[in-house]
C-alpha atoms as a PDB file:
ATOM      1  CA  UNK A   1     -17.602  -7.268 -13.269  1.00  0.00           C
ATOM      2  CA  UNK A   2     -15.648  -8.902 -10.399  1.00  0.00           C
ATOM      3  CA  UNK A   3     -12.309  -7.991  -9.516  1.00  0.00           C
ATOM      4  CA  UNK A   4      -9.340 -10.979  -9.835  1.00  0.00           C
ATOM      5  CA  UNK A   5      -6.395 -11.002  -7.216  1.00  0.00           C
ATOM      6  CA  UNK A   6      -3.258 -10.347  -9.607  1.00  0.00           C
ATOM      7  CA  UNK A   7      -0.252 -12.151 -10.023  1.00  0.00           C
ATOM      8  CA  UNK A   8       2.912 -10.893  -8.744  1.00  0.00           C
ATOM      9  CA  UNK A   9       7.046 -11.574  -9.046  1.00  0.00           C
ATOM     10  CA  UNK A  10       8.488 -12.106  -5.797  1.00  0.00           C
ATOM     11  CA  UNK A  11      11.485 -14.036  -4.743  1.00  0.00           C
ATOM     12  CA  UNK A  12      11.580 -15.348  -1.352  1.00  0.00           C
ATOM     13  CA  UNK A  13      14.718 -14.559   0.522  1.00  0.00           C
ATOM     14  CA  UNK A  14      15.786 -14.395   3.788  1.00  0.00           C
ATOM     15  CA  UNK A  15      14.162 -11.293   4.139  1.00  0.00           C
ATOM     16  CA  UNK A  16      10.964 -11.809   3.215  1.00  0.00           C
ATOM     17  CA  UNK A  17      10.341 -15.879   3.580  1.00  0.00           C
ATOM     18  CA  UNK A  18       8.242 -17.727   2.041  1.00  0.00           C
ATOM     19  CA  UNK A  19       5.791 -18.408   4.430  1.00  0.00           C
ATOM     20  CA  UNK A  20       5.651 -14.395   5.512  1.00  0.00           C
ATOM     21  CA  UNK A  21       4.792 -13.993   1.475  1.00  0.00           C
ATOM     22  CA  UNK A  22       2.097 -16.675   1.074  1.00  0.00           C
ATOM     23  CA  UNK A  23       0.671 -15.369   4.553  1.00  0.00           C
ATOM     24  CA  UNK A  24       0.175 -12.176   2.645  1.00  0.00           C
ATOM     25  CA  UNK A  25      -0.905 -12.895  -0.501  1.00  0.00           C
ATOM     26  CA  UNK A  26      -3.191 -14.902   1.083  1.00  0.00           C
ATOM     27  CA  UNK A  27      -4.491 -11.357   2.759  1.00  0.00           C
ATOM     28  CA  UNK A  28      -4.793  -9.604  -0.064  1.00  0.00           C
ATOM     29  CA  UNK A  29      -6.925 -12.003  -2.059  1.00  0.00           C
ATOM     30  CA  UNK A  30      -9.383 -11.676   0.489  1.00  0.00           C
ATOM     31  CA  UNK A  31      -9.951  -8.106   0.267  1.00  0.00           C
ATOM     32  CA  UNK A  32     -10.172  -8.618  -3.127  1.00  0.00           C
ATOM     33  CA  UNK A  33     -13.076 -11.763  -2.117  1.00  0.00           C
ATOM     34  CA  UNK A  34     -14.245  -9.205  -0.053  1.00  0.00           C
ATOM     35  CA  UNK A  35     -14.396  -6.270  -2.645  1.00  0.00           C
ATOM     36  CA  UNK A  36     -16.089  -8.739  -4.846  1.00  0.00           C
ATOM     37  CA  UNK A  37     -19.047  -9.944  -2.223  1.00  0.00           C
ATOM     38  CA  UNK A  38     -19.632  -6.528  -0.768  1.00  0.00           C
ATOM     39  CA  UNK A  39     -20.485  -5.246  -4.557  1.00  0.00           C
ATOM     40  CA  UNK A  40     -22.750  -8.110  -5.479  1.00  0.00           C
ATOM     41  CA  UNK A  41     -24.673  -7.764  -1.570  1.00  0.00           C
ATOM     42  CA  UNK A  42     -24.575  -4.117  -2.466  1.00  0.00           C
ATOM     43  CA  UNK A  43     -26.441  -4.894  -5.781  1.00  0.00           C
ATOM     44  CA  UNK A  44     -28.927  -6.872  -4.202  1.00  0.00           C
ATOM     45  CA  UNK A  45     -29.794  -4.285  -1.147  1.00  0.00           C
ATOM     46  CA  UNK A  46     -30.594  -1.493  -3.524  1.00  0.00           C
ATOM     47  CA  UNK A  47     -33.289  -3.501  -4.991  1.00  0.00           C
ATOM     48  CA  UNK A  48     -35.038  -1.944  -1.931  1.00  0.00           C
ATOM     49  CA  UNK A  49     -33.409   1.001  -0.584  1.00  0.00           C
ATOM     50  CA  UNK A  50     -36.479   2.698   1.426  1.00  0.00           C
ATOM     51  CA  UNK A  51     -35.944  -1.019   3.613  1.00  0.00           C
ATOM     52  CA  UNK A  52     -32.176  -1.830   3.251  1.00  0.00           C
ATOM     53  CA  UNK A  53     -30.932   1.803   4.040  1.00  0.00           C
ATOM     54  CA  UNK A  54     -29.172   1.164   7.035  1.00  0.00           C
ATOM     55  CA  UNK A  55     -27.551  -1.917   5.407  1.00  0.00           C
ATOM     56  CA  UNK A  56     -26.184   0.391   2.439  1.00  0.00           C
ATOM     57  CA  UNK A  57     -24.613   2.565   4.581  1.00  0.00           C
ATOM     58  CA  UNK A  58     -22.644   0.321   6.720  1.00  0.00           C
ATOM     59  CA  UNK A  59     -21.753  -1.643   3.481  1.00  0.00           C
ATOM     60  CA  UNK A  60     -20.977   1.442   2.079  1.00  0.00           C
ATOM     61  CA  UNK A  61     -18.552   2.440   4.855  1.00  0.00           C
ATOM     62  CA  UNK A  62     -17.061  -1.220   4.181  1.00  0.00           C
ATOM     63  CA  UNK A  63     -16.474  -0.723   0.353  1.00  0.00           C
ATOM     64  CA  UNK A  64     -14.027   1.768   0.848  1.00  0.00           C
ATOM     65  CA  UNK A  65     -11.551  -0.624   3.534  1.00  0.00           C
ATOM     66  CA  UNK A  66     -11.751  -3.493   1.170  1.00  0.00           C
ATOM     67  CA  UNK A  67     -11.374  -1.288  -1.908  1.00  0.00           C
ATOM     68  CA  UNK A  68      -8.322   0.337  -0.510  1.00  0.00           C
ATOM     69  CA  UNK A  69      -6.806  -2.818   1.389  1.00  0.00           C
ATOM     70  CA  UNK A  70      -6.638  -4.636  -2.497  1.00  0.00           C
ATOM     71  CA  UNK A  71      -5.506  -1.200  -3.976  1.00  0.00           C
ATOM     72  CA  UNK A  72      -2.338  -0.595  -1.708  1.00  0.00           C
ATOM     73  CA  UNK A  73      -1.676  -4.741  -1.019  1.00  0.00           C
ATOM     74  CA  UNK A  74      -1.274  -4.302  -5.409  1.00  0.00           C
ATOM     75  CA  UNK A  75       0.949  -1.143  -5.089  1.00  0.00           C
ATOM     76  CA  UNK A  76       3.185  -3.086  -2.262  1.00  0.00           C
ATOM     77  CA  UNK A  77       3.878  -6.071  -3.936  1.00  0.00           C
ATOM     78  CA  UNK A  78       3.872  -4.764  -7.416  1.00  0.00           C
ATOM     79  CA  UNK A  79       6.721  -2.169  -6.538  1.00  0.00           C
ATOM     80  CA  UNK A  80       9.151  -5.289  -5.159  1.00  0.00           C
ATOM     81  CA  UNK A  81      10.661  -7.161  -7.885  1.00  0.00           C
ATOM     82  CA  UNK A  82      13.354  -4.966  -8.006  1.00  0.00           C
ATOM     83  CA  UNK A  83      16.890  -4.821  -6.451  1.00  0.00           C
ATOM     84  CA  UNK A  84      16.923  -1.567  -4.552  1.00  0.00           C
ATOM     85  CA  UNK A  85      18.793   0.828  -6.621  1.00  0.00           C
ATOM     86  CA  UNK A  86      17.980   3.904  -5.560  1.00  0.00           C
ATOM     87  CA  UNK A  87      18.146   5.833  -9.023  1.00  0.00           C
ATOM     88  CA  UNK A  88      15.896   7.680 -12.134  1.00  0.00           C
ATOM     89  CA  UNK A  89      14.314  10.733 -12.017  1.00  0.00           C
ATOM     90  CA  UNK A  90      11.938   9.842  -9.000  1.00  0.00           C
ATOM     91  CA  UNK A  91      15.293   9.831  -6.698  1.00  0.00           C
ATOM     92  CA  UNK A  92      16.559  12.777  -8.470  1.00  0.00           C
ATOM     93  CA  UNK A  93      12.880  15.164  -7.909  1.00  0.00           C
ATOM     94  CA  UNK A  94      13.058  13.288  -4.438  1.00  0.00           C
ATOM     95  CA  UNK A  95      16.491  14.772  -3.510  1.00  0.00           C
ATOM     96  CA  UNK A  96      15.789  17.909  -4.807  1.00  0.00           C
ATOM     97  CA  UNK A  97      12.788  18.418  -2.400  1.00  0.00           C
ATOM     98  CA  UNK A  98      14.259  16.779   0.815  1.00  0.00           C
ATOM     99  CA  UNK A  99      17.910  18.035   0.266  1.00  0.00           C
ATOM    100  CA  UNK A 100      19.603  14.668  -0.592  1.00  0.00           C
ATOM    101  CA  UNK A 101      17.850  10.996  -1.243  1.00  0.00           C
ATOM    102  CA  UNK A 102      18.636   9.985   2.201  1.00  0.00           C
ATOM    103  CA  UNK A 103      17.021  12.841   3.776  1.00  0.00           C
ATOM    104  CA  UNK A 104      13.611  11.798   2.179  1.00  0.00           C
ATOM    105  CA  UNK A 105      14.553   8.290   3.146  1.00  0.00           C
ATOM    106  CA  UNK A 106      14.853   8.958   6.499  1.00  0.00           C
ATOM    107  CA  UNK A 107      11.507  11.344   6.658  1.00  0.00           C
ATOM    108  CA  UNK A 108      10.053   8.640   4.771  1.00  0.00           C
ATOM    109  CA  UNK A 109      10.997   5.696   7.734  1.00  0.00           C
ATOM    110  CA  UNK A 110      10.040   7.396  10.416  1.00  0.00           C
ATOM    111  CA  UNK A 111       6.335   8.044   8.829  1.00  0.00           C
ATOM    112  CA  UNK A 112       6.250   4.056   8.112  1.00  0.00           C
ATOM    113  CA  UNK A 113       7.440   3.629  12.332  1.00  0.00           C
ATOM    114  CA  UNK A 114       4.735   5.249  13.449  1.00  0.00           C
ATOM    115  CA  UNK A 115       2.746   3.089  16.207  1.00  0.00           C
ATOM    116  CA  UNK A 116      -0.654   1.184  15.024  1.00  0.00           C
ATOM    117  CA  UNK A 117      -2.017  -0.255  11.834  1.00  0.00           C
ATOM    118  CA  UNK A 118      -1.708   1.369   8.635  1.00  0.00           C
ATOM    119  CA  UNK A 119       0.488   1.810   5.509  1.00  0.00           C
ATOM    120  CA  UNK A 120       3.618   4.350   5.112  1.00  0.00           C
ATOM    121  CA  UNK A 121       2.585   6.240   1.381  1.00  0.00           C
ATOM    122  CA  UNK A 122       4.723   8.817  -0.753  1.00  0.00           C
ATOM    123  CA  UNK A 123       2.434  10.722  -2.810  1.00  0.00           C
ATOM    124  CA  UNK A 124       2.788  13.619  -5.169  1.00  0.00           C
ATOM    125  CA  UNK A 125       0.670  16.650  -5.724  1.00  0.00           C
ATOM    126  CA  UNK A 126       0.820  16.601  -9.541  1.00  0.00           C
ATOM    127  CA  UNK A 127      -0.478  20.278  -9.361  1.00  0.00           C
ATOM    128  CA  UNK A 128       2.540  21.875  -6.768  1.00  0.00           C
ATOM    129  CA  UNK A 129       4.509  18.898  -7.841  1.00  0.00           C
ATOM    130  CA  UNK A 130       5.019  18.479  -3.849  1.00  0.00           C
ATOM    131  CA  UNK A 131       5.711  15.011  -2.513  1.00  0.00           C
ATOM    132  CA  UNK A 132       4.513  13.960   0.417  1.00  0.00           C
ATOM    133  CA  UNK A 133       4.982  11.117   2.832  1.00  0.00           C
ATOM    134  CA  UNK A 134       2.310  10.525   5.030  1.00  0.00           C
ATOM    135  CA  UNK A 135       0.496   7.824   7.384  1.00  0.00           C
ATOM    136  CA  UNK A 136      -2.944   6.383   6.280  1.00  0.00           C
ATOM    137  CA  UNK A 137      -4.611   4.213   9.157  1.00  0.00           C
ATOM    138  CA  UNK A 138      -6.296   1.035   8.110  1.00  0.00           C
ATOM    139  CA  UNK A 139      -6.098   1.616   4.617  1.00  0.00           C
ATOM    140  CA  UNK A 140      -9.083   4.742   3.993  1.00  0.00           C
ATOM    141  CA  UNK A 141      -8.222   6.617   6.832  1.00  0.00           C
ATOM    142  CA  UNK A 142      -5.892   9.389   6.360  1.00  0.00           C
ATOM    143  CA  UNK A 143      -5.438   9.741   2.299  1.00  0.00           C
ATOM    144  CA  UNK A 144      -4.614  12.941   0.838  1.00  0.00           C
ATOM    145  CA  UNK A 145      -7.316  13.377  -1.453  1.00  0.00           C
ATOM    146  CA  UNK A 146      -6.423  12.866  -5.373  1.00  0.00           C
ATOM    147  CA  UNK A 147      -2.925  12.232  -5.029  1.00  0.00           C
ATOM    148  CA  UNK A 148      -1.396   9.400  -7.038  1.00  0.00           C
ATOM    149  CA  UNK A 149       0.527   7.027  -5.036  1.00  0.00           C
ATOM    150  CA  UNK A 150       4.274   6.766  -5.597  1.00  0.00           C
ATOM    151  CA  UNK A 151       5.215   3.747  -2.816  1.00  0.00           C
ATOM    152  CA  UNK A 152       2.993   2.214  -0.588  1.00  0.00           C
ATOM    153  CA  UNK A 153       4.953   0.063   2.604  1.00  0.00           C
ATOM    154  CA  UNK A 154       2.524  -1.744   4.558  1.00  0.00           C
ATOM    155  CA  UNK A 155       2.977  -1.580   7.990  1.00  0.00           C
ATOM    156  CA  UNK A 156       0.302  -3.745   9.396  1.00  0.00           C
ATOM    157  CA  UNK A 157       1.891  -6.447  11.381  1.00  0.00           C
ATOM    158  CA  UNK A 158       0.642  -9.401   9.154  1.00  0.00           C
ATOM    159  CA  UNK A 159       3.426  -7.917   6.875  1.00  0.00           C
ATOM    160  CA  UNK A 160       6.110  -8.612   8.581  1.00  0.00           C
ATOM    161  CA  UNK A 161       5.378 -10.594  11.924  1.00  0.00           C
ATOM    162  CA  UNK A 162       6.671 -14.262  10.627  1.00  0.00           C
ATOM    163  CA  UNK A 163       9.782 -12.679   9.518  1.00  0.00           C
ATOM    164  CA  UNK A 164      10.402  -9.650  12.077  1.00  0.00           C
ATOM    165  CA  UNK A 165       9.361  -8.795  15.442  1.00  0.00           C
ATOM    166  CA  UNK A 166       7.786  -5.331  16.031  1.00  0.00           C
ATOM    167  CA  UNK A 167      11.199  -4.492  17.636  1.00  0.00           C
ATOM    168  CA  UNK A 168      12.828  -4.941  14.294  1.00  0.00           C
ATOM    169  CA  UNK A 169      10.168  -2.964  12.122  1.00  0.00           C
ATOM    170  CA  UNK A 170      13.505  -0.798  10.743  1.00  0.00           C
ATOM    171  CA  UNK A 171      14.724  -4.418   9.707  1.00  0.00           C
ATOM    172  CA  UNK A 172      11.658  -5.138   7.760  1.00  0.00           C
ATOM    173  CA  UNK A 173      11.999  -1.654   6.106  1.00  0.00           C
ATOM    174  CA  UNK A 174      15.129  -2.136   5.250  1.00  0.00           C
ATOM    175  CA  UNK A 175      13.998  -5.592   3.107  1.00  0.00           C
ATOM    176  CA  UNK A 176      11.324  -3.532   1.690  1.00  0.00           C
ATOM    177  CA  UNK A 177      13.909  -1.374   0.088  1.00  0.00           C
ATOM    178  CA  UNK A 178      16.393  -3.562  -0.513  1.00  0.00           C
ATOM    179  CA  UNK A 179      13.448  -4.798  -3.090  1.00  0.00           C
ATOM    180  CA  UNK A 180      12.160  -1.970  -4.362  1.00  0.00           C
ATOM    181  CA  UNK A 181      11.995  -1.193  -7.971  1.00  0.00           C
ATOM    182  CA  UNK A 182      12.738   1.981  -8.877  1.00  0.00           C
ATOM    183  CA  UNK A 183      11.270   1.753 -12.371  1.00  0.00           C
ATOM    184  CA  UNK A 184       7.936   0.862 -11.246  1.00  0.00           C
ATOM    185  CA  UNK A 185       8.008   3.794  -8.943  1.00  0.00           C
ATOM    186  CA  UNK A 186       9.131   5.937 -11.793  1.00  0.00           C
ATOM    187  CA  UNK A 187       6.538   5.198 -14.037  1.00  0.00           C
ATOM    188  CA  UNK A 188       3.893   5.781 -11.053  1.00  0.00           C
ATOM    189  CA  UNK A 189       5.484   8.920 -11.271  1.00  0.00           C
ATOM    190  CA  UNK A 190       5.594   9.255 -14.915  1.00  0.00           C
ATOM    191  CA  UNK A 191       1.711   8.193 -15.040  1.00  0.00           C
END
């Protein structure tokens, strides 16, 4: 069954423009066109594998860039209707861990202003209960394996280059979380 690019809420401001968002919407309903045609030329190979090995694999190798690319685009954009209150239990566990919210805030930024491509991610290890922030390159490379995403910031430069230079990458973070919503990240947590 095909996968359909979803529907999100998101006001245009001066922070994130209009153009910037339709730019990447855009992007993310082509990793989910991609996702889509990858399966279906996947189907079709393995009607043959002995011949259409090599094509598998590579394919294969693919699946997992598109997959992820929709996956996180649908964590960013669902996680930014909201107004940027910092509160719920979420801030409360992530306080407790880090010291204070805007400890883990800050430990948080500097993952997502790392240089290259790639997405800023607070996880959780639901068995330690541990949270973690981390960098994942691309979008496959560099997940820690079975943890739930909490927030997902993506840092690729198609995310923010209409609206921000890479100079002012802190700016862009700061409209990220001057959006977030707090009880969508809660209930990732919750889930």
């Amino acid at each position: 069954m095909p996968y359909t690019a979803k529907t999100f809420t998101i006001t245009p401001g001066a922070d994130l423009s209009p153009v910037q968002l339709e730019l990447h919407l855009g992007l993310y309903a082509g990793y989910v066109k991609n996702l889509n045609l990858l399966n279906h030329q996947l189907t079709l190979l393995k009607s043959d594998r002995s011949t259409n090995t090599l094509a598998i694999s590579e394919l294969t190798r693919r699946l997992g860039f598109e997959f992820n690319g929709m996956r996180l685009h649908e964590l960013y954009f669902e996680q930014l209707s909201g107004n940027g209150e910092i509160s719920g239990p979420l801030a409360t566990a992530l306080a407790t861990q880090w010291g204070s919210i805007e400890t883990w805030k800050e430990d948080f930024e500097q993952t997502c202003l790392f240089r290259g491509i790639g997405w800023g991610i607070l996880s959780i290890d639901v068995e330690s209960g541990q949270f973690y922030n981390s960098w994942v390159s691309d979008h496959e490379i560099g997940h820690l394996a079975g943890l739930p995403i909490i927030l997902a910031v993506d840092m690729w430069e198609h995310a923010y280059l209409i609206d921000y230079k890479p100079s002012q990458k802190t700016d862009y973070l700061k409209a990220i979380f001057a959006r977030l919503n707090w009880s969508t990240l809660d209930s990732r947590l919750a889930n």
